[in-house]
C-alpha atoms as a PDB file:
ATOM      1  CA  UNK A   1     -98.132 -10.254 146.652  1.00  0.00           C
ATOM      2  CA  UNK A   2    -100.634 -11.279 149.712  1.00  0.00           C
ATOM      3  CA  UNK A   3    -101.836  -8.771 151.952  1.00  0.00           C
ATOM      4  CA  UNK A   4    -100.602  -8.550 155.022  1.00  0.00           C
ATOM      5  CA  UNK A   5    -103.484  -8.578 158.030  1.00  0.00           C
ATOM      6  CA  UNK A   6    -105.570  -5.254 157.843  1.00  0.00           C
ATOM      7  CA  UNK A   7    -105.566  -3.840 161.352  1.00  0.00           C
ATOM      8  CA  UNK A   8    -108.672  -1.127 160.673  1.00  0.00           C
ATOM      9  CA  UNK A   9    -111.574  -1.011 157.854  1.00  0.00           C
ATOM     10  CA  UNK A  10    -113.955   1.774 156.744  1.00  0.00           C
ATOM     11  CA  UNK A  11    -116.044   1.603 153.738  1.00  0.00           C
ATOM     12  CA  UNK A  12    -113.799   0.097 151.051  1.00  0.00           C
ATOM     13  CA  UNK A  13    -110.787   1.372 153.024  1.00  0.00           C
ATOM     14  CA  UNK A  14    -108.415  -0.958 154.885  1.00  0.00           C
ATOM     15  CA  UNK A  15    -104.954  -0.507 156.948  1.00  0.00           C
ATOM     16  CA  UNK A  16    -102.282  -3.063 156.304  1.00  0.00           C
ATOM     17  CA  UNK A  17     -99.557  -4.030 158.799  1.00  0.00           C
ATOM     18  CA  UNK A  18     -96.943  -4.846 156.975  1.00  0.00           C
ATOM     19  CA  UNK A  19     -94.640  -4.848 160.400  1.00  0.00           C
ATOM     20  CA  UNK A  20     -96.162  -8.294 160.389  1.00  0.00           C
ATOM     21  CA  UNK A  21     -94.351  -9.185 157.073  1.00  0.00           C
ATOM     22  CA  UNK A  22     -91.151  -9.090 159.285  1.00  0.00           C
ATOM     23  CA  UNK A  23     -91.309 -11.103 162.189  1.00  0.00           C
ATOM     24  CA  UNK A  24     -89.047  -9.628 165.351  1.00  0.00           C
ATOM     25  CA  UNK A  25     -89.092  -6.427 164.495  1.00  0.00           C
ATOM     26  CA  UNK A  26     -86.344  -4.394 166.211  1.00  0.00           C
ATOM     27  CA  UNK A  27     -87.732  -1.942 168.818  1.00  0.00           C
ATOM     28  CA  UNK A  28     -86.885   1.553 168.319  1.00  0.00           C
ATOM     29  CA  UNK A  29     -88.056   1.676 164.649  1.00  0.00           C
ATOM     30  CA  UNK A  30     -90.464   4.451 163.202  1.00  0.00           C
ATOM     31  CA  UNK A  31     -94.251   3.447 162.773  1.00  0.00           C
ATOM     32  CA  UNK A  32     -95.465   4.826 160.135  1.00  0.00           C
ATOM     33  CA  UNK A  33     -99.146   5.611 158.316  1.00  0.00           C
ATOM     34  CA  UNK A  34     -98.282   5.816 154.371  1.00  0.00           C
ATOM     35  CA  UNK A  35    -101.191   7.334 152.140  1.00  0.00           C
ATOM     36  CA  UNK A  36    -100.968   6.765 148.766  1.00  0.00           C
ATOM     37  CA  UNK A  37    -103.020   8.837 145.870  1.00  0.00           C
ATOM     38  CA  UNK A  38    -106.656   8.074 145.614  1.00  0.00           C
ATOM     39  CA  UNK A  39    -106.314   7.499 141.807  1.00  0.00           C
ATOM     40  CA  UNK A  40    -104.121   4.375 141.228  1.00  0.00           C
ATOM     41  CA  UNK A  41    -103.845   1.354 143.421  1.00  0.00           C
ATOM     42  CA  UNK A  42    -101.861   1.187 146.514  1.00  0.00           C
ATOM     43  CA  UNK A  43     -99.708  -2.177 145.970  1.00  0.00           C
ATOM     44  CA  UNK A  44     -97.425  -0.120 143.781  1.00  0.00           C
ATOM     45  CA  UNK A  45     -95.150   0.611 147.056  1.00  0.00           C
ATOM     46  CA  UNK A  46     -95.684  -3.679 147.248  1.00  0.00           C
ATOM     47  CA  UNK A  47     -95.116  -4.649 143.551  1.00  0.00           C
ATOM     48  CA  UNK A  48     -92.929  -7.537 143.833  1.00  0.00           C
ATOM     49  CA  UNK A  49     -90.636  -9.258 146.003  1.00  0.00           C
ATOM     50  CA  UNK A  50     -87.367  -7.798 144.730  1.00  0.00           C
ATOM     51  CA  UNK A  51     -89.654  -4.244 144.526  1.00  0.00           C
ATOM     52  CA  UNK A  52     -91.576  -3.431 147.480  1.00  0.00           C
ATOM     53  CA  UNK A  53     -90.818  -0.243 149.362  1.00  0.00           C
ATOM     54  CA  UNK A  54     -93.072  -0.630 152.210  1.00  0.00           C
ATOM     55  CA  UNK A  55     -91.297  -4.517 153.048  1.00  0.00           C
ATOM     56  CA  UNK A  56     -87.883  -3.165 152.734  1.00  0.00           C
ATOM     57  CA  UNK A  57     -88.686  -0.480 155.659  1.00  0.00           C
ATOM     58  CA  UNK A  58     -90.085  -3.502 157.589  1.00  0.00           C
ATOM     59  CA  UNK A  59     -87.120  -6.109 157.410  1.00  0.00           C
ATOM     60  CA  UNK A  60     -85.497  -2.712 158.564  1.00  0.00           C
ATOM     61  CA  UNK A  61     -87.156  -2.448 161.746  1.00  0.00           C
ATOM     62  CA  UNK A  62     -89.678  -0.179 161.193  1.00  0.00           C
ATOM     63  CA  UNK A  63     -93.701  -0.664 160.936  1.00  0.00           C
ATOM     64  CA  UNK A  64     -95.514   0.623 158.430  1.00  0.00           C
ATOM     65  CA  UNK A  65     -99.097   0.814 157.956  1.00  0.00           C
ATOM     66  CA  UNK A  66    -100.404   1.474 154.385  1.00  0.00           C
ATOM     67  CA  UNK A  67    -104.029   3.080 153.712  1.00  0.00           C
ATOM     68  CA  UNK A  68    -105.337   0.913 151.260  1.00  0.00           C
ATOM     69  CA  UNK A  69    -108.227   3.649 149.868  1.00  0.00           C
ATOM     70  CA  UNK A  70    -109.973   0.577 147.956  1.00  0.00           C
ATOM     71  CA  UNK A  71    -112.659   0.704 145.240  1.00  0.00           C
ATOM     72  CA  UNK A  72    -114.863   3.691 145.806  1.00  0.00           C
ATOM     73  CA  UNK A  73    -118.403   2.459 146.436  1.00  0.00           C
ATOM     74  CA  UNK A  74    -121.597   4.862 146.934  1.00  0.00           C
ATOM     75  CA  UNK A  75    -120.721   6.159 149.998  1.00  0.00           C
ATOM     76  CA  UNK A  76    -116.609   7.302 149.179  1.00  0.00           C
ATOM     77  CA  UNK A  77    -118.456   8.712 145.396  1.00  0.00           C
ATOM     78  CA  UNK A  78    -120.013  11.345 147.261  1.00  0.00           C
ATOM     79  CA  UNK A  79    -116.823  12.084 148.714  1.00  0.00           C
ATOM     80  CA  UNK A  80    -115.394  15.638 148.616  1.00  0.00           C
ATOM     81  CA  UNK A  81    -111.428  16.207 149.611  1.00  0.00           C
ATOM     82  CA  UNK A  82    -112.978  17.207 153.140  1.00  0.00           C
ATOM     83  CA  UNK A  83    -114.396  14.051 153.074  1.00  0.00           C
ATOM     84  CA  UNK A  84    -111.601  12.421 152.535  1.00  0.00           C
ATOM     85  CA  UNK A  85    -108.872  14.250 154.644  1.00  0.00           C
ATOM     86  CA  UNK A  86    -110.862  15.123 157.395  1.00  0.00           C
ATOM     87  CA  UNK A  87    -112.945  12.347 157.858  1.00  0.00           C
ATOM     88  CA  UNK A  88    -111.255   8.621 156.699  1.00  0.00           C
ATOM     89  CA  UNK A  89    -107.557   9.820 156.615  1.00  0.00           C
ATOM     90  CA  UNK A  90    -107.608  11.122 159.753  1.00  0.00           C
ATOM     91  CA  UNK A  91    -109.425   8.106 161.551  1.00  0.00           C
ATOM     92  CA  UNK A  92    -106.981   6.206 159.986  1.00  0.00           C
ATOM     93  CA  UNK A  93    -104.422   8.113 161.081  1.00  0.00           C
ATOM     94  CA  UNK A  94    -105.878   8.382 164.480  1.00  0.00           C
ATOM     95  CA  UNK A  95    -105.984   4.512 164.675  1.00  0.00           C
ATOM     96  CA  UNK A  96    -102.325   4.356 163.708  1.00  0.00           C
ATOM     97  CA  UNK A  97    -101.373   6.233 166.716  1.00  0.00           C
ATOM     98  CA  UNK A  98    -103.781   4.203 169.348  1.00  0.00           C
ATOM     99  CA  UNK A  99    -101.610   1.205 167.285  1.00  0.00           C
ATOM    100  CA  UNK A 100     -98.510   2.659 167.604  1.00  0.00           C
ATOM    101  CA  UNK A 101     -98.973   3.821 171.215  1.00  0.00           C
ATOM    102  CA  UNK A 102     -98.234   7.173 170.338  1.00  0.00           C
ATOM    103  CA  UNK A 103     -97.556   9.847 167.234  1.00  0.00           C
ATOM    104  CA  UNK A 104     -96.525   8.570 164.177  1.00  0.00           C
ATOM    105  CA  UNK A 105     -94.657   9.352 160.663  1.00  0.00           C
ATOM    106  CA  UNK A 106     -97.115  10.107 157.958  1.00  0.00           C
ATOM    107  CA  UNK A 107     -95.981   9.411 155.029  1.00  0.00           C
ATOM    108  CA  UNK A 108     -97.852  10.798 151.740  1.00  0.00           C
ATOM    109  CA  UNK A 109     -96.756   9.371 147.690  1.00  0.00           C
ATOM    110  CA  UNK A 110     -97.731  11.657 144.803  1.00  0.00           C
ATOM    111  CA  UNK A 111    -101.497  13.181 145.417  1.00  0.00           C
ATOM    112  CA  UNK A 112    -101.145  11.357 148.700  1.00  0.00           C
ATOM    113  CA  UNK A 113     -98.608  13.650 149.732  1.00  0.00           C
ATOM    114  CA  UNK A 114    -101.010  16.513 149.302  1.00  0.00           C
ATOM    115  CA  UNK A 115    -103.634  14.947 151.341  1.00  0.00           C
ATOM    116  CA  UNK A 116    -100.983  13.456 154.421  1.00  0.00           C
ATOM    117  CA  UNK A 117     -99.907  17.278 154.669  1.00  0.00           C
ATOM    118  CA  UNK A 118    -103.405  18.587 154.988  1.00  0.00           C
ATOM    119  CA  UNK A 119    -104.080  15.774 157.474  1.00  0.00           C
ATOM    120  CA  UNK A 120    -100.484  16.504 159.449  1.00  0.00           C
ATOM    121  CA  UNK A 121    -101.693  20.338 160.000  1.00  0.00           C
ATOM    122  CA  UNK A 122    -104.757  19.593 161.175  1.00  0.00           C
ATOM    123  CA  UNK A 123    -103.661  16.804 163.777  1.00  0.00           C
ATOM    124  CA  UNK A 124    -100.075  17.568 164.473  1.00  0.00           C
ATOM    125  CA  UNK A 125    -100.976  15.654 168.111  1.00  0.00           C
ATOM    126  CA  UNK A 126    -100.923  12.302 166.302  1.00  0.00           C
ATOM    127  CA  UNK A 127     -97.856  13.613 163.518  1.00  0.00           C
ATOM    128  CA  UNK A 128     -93.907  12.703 164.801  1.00  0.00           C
ATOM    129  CA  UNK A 129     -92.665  13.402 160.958  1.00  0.00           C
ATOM    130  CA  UNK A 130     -94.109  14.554 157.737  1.00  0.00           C
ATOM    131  CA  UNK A 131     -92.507  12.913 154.381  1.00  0.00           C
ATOM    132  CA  UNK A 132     -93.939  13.999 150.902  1.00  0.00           C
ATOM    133  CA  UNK A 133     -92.559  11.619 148.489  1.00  0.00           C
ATOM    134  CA  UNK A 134     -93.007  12.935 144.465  1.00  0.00           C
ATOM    135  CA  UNK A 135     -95.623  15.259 145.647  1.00  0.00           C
ATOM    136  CA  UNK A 136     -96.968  18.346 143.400  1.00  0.00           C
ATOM    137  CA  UNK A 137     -97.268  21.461 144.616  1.00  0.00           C
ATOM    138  CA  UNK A 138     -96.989  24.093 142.222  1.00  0.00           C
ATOM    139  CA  UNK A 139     -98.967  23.072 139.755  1.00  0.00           C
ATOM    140  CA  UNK A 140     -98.365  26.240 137.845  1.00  0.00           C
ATOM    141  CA  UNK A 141     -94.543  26.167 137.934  1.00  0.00           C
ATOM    142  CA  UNK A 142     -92.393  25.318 135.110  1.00  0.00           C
ATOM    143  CA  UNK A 143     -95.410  24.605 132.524  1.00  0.00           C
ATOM    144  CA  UNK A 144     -98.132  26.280 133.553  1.00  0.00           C
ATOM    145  CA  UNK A 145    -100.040  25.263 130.156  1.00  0.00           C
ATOM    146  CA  UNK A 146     -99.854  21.941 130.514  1.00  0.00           C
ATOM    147  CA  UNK A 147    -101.708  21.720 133.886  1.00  0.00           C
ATOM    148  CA  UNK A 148    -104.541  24.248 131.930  1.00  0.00           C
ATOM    149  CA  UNK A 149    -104.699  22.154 129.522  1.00  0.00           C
ATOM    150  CA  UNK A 150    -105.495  19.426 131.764  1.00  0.00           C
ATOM    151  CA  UNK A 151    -108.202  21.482 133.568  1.00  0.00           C
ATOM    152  CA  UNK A 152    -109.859  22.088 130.447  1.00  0.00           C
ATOM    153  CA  UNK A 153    -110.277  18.198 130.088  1.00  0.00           C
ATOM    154  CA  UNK A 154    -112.880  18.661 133.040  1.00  0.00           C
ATOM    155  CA  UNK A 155    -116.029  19.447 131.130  1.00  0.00           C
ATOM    156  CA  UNK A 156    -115.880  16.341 128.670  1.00  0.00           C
ATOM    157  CA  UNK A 157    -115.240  14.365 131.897  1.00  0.00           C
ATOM    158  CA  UNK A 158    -118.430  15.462 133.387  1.00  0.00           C
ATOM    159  CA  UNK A 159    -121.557  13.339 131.479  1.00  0.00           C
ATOM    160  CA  UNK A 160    -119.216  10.149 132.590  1.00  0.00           C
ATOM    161  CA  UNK A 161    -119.330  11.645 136.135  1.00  0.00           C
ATOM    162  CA  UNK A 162    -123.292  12.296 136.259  1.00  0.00           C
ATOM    163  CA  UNK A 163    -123.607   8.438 135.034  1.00  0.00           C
ATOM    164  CA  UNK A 164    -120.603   6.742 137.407  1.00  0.00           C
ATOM    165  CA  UNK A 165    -120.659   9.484 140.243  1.00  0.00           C
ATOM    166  CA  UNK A 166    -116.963   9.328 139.515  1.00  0.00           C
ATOM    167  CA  UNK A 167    -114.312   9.585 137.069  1.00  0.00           C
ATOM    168  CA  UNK A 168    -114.206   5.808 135.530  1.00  0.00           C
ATOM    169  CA  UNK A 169    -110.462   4.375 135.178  1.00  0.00           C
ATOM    170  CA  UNK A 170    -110.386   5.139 131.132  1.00  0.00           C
ATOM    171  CA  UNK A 171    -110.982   9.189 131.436  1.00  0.00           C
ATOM    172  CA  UNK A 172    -108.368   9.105 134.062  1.00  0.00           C
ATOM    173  CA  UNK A 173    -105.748   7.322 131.516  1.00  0.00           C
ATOM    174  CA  UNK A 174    -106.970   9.792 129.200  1.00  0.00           C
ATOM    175  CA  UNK A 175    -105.886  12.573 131.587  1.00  0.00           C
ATOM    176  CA  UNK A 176    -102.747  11.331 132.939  1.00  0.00           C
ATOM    177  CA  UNK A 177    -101.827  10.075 128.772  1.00  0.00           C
ATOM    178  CA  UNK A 178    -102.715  14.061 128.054  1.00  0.00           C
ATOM    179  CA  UNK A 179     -99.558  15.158 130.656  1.00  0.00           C
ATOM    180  CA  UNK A 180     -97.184  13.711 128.265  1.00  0.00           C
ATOM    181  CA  UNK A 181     -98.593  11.533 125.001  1.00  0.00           C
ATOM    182  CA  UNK A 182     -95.160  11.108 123.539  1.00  0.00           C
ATOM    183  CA  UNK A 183     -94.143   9.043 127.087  1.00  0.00           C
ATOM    184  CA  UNK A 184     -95.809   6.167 126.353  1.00  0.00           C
ATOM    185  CA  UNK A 185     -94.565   5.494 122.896  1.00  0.00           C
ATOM    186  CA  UNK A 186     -91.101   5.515 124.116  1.00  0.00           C
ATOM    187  CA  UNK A 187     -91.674   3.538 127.304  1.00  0.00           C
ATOM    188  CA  UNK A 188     -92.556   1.021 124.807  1.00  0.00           C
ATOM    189  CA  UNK A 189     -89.473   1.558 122.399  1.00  0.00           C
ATOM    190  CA  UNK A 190     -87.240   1.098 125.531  1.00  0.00           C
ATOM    191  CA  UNK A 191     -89.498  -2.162 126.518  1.00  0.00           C
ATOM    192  CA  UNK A 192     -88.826  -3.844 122.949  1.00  0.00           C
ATOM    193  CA  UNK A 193     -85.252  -3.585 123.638  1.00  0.00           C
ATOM    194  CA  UNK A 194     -84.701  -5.341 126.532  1.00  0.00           C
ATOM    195  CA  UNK A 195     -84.090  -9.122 127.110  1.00  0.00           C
ATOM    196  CA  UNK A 196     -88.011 -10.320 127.526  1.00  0.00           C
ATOM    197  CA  UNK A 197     -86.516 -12.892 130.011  1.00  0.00           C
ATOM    198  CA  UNK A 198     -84.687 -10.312 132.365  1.00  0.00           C
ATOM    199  CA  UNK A 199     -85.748  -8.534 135.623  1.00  0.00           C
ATOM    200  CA  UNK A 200     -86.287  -5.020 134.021  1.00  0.00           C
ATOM    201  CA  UNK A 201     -88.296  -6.795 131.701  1.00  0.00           C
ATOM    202  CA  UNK A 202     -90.786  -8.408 134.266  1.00  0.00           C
ATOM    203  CA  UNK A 203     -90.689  -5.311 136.344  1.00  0.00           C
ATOM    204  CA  UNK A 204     -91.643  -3.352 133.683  1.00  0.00           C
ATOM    205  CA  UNK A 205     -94.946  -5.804 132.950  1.00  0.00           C
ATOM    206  CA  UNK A 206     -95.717  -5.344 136.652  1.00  0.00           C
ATOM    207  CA  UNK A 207     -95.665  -1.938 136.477  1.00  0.00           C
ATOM    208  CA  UNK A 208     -98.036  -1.851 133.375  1.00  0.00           C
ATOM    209  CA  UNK A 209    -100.685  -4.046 134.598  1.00  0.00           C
ATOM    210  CA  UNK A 210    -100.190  -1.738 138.227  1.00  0.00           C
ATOM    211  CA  UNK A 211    -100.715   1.792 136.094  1.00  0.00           C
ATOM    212  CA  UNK A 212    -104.030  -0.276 134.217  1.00  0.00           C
ATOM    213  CA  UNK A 213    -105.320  -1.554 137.249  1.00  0.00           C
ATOM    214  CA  UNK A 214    -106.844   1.715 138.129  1.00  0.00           C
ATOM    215  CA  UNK A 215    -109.789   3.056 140.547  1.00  0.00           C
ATOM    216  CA  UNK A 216    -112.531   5.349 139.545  1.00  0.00           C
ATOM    217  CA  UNK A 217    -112.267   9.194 141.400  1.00  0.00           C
ATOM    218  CA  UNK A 218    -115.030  10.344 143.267  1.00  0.00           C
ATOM    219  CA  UNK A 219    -116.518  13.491 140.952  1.00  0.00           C
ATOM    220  CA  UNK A 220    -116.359  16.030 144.213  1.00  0.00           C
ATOM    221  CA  UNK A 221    -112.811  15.211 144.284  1.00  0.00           C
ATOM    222  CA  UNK A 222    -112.071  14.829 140.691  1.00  0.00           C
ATOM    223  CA  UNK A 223    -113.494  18.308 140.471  1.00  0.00           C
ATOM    224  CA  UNK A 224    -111.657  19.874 143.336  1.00  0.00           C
ATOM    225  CA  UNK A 225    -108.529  18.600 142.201  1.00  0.00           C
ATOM    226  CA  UNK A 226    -108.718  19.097 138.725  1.00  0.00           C
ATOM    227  CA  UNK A 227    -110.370  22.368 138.511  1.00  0.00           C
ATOM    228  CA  UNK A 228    -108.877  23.878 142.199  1.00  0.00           C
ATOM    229  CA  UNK A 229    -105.246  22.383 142.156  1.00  0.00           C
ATOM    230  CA  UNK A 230    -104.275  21.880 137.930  1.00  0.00           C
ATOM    231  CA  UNK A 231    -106.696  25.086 136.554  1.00  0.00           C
ATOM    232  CA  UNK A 232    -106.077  27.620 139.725  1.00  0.00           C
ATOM    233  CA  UNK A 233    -103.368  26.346 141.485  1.00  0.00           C
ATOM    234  CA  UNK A 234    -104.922  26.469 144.916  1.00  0.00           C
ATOM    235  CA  UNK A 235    -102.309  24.874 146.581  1.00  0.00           C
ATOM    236  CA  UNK A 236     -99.585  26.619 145.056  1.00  0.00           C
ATOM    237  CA  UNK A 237    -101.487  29.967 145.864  1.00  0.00           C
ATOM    238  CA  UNK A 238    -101.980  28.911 149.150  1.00  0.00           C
ATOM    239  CA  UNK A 239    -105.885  28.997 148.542  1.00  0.00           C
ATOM    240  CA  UNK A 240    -106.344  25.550 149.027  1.00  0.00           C
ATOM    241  CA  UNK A 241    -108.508  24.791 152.528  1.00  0.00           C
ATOM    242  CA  UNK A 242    -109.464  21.740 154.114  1.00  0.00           C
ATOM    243  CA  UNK A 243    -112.576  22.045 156.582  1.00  0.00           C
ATOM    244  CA  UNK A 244    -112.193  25.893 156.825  1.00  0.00           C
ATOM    245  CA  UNK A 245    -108.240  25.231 157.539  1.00  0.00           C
ATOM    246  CA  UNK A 246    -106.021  26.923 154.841  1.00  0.00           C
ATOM    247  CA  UNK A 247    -103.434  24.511 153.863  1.00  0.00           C
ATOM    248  CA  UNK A 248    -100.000  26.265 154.791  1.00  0.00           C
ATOM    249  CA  UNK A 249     -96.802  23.992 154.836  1.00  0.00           C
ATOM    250  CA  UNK A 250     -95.312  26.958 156.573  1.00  0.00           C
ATOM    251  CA  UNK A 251     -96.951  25.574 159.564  1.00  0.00           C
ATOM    252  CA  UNK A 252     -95.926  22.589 160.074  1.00  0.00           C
ATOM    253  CA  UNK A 253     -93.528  22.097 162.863  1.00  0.00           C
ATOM    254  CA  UNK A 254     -91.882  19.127 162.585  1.00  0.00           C
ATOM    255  CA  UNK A 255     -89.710  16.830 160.783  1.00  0.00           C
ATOM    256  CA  UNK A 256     -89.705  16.464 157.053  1.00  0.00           C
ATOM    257  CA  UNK A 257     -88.353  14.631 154.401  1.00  0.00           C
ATOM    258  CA  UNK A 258     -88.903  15.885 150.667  1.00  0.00           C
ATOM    259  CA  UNK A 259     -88.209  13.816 148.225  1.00  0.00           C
ATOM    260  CA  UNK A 260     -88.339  14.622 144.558  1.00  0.00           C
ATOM    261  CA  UNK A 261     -87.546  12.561 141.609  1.00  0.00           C
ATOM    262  CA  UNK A 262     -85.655  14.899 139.016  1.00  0.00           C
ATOM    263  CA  UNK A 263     -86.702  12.490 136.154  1.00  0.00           C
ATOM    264  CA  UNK A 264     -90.665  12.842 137.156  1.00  0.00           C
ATOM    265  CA  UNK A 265     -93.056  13.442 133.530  1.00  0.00           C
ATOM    266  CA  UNK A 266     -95.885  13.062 136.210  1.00  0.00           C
ATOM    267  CA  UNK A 267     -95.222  15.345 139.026  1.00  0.00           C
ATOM    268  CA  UNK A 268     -92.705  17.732 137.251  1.00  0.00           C
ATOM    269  CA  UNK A 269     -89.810  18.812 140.118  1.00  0.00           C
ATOM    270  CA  UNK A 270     -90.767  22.435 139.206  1.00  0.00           C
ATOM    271  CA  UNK A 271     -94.424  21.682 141.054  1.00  0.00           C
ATOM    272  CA  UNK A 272     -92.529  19.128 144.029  1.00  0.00           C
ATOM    273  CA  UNK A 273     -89.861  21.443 144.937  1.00  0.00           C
ATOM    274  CA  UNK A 274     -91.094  24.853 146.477  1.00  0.00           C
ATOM    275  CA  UNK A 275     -93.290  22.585 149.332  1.00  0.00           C
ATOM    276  CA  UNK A 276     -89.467  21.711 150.721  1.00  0.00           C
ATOM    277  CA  UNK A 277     -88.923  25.551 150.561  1.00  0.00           C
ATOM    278  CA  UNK A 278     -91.879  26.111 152.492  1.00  0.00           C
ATOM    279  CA  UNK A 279     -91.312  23.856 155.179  1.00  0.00           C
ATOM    280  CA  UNK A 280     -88.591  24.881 157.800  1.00  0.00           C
ATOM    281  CA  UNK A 281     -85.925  22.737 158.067  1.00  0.00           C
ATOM    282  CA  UNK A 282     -86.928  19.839 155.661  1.00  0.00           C
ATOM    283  CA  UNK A 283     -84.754  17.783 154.487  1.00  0.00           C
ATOM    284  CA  UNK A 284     -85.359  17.952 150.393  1.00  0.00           C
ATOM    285  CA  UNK A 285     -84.311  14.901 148.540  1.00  0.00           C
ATOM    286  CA  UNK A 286     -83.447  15.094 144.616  1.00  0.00           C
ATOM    287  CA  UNK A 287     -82.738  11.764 143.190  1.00  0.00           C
ATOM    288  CA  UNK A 288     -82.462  11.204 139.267  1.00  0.00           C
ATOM    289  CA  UNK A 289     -85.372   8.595 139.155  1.00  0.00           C
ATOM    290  CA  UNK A 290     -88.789   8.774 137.526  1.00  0.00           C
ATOM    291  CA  UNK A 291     -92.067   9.163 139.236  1.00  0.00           C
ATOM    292  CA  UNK A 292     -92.858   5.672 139.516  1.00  0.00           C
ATOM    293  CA  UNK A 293     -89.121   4.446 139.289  1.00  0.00           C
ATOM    294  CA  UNK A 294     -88.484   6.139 142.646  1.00  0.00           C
ATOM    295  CA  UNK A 295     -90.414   3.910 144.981  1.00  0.00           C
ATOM    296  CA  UNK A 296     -90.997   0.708 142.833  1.00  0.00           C
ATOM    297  CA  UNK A 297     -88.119   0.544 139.503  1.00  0.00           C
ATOM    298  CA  UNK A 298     -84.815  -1.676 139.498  1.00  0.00           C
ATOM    299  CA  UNK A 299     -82.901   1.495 141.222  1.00  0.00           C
ATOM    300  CA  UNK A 300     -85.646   2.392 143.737  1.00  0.00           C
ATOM    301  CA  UNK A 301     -83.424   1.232 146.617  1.00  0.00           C
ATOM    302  CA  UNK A 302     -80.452   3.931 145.637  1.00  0.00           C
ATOM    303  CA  UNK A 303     -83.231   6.624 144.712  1.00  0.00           C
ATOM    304  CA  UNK A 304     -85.782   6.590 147.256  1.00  0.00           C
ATOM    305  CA  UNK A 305     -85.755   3.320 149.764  1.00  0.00           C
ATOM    306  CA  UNK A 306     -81.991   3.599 151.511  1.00  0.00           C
ATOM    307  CA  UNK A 307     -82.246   7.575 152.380  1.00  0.00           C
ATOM    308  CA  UNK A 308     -85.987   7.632 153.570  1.00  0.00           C
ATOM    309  CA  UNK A 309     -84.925   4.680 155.840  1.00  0.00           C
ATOM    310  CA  UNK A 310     -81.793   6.596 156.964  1.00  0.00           C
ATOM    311  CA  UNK A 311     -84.057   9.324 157.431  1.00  0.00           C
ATOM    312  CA  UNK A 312     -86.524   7.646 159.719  1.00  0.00           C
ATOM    313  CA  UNK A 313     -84.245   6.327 161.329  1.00  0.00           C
ATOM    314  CA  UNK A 314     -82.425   9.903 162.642  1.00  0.00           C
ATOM    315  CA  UNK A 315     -86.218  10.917 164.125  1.00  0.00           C
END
């Protein structure tokens, strides 16, 4: 899919309007800043035609504004989650709401989710409505082992880090093929039985060469997040600060929208849940979709696009 025009840049990072992808736009619809994870590439919420979340809210009437992280280049691999949050995500935030005229919905998919909320708490002046969409929490709850066992991966990921100042895009397939080996195999199984020629079928081919098309992770973050959130559950303990600022969800007064996929082998809804229960009056969101198959798969529109547009459009 092309780009829409990119209305701010820093570093690597860009925001894309895709408002413009739907010429006379209704007024009255939500603009919104959507912050995907730093770890896999943002066109997932644009796969396709038929499968692009952020052009179905457009052709709605709303206007959102995706932060397009980009390829990390010296600069962003010296990045630590500070770094990150309070410094690029929040001028980018801070640009959406000179754009928009005014606050604005931040949006946040998977790790994104983690980051938006961080951002939302510290600058709840330029925050209308929070949404955390398949975003882990907990990441201690349910199978508290597994996310150890990822934690413990850290130390054979760090002579690629000294070398690449980052995690390169094979040790994070590594990690994310360690949360649940047996996946893949039958992903595959259920690939070889579908008509090659059919829609799942070339959905499913975009979606692989998406999930290869990785990015590298900065090594501050990749050790703050791996060591803080999977080995000691920071977030979850609410230990997790951002620029001195503990990370509470119980703070955040405003709308929310919580969606999380009950199918998820990335994001378990064990870990997603309890942020919904810690933020008053959000609206928590449970369909039976996958991690991925809630914003981009053939039933995205049921799972995910239809009620976060309904949503949006009740602010």
């Amino acid at each position: 899919m092309a780009d829409p025009p990119p209305l701010w840049a820093e570093g690597g990072s860009r925001l894309l309007d895709y408002g413009a992808t739907a010429p006379g736009r209704a007024a009255g619809g939500a603009t919104l800043l959507v912050v995907p994870s730093l770890v896999n590439r943002a066109y997932v919420l644009d796969l396709t035609e038929e499968a692009s979340f952020l052009r179905y809210l457009a052709a709605r009437g709303h206007r959102p504004l995706l932060l397009d992280w980009g390829w990390p280049g010296e600069a962003e691999r010296g990045f630590g989650l500070t770094d990150v949050i309070a410094g690029r995500l929040e001028r980018a935030l801070a640009a959406s709401a000179a754009i928009a005229g005014g606050p604005v919905v931040l949006a946040g998919y998977c790790m994104g989710g983690l980051l938006a909320l961080a951002a939302a708490l510290r600058r709840p002046e330029l925050v209308r409505g929070f949404a955390a969409l398949a975003t882990p929490w907990d990441f201690h709850a349910g199978d508290p082992d597994r996310a150890r066992t990822a934690a413990m991966l850290l130390p054979l990921l760090e002579p690629a880090m000294a070398f690449h100042d980052a995690v390169p895009v094979d040790g994070l397939q590594i990690l994310f093929t360690a949360l649940d080996p047996f996946g893949i195999a039958a992903k595959f199984r259920a690939f070889g039985r579908l008509a090659q020629d059919s829609a799942r079928a070339r959905l499913f081919v975009a979606l692989e060469d998406w999930l290869a098309d990785g990015v590298p992770l900065a090594a501050p973050v990749a050790r703050e997040c791996i060591g803080g959130w999977y080995g000691r559950n920071e977030p979850g303990r609410l230990a997790w600060s951002v620029a001195g600022m503990t990370v509470d969800p119980r703070a955040l007064a405003m709308p929310a929208f919580v969606a999380v996929p009950g199918r998820d082998r990335i994001v378990p809804p064990e870990s997603a849940r309890p942020l919904g229960g810690l933020i008053e009056g959000a609206v928590l969101h449970e369909p039976a979709a996958g991690h991925i198959g809630m914003v981009a798969g053939s039933g995205a529109e049921a799972a995910l696009w239809r009620p976060f547009a309904a949503w949006l459009a009740g602010l």
